[in-house]
Protein backbone atom coordinates (compact mmCIF):
# COMPACT_ATOMS: atom_id res chain seq x y z
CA UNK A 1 -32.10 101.94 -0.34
CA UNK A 2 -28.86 103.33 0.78
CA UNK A 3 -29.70 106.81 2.47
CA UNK A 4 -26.59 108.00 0.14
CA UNK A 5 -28.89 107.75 -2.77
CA UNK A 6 -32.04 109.52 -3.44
CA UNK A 7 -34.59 109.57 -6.40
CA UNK A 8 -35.79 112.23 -8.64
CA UNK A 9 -38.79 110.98 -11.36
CA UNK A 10 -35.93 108.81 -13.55
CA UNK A 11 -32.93 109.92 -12.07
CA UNK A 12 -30.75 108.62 -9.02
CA UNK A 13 -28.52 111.16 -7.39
CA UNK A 14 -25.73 109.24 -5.99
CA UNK A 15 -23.49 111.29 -3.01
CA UNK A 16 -21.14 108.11 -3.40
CA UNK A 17 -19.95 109.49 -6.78
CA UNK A 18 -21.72 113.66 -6.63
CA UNK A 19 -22.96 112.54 -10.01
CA UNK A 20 -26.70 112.24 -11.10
CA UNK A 21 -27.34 108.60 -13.29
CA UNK A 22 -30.16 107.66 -15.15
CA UNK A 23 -31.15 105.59 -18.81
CA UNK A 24 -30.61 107.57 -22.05
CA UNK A 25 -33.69 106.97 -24.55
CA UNK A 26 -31.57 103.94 -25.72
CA UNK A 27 -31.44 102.48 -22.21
CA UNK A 28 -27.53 103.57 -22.05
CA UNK A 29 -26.56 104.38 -18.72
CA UNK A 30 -25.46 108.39 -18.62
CA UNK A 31 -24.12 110.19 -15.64
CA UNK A 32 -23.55 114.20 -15.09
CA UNK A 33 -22.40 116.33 -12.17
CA UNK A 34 -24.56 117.26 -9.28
CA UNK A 35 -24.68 120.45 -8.30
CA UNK A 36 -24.47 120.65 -4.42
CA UNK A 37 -27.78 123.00 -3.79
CA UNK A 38 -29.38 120.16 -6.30
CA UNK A 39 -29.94 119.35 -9.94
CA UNK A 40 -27.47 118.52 -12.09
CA UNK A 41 -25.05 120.15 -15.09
CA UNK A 42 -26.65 117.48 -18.17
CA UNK A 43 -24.01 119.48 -20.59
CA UNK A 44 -21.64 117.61 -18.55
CA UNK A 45 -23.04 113.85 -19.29
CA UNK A 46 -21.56 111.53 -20.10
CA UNK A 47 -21.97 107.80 -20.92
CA UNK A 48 -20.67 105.37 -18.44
CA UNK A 49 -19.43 102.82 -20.80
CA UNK A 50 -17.11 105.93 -21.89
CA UNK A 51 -15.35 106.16 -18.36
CA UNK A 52 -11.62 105.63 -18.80
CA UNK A 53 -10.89 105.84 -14.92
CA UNK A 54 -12.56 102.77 -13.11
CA UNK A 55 -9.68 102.73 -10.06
CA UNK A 56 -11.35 104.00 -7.07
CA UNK A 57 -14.61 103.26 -8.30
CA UNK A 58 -17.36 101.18 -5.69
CA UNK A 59 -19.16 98.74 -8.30
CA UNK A 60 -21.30 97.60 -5.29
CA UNK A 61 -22.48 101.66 -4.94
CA UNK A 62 -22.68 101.60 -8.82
CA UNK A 63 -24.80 98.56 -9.61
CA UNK A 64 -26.97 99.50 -6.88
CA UNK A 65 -27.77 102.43 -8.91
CA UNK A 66 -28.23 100.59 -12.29
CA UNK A 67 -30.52 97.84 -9.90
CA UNK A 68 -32.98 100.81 -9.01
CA UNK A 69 -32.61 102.63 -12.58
CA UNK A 70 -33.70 99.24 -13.67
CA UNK A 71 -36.65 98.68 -11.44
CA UNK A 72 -37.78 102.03 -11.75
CA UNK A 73 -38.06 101.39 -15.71
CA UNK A 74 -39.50 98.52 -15.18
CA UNK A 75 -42.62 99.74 -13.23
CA UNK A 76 -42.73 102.89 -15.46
CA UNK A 77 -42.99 100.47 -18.36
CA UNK A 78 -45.13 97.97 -16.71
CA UNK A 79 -47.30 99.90 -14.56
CA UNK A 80 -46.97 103.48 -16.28
């Protein structure tokens, strides 16, 4: 795992983009500001699908994130 990235139960904090991602109860990908001491501001989320600004963005940093969201639900599911 990129050291850049770091767990938390079901959430991924990402330094890449300073924003905390993790599945929404409807498996929709969501994604809030991290706070630099830790945590995160969730009454800042927001969906990713919803982003209007996608120049500058590293899809390679960002499906990373959805490929360990993803395996993470999976042994939660499977295992849990």
């Amino acid at each position: 795992m990129n050291r850049k990235l770091y767990n938390d139960e079901n959430y991924i904090v990402s330094e890449e983009f300073g924003r905390t991602f993790w599945f929404d109860t409807n498996n929709e990908l969501m994604s809030a500001p991290t706070y630099t001491k830790g945590g995160f501001d969730k009454s800042q989320s927001d969906y990713v699908s919803e982003w209007t600004e996608w120049e500058g963005v590293n899809y390679s940093k960002l499906f990373e994130i959805v490929r360990h969201l993803t395996i993470k639900k999976h042994f939660e599911v499977k295992h849990g």
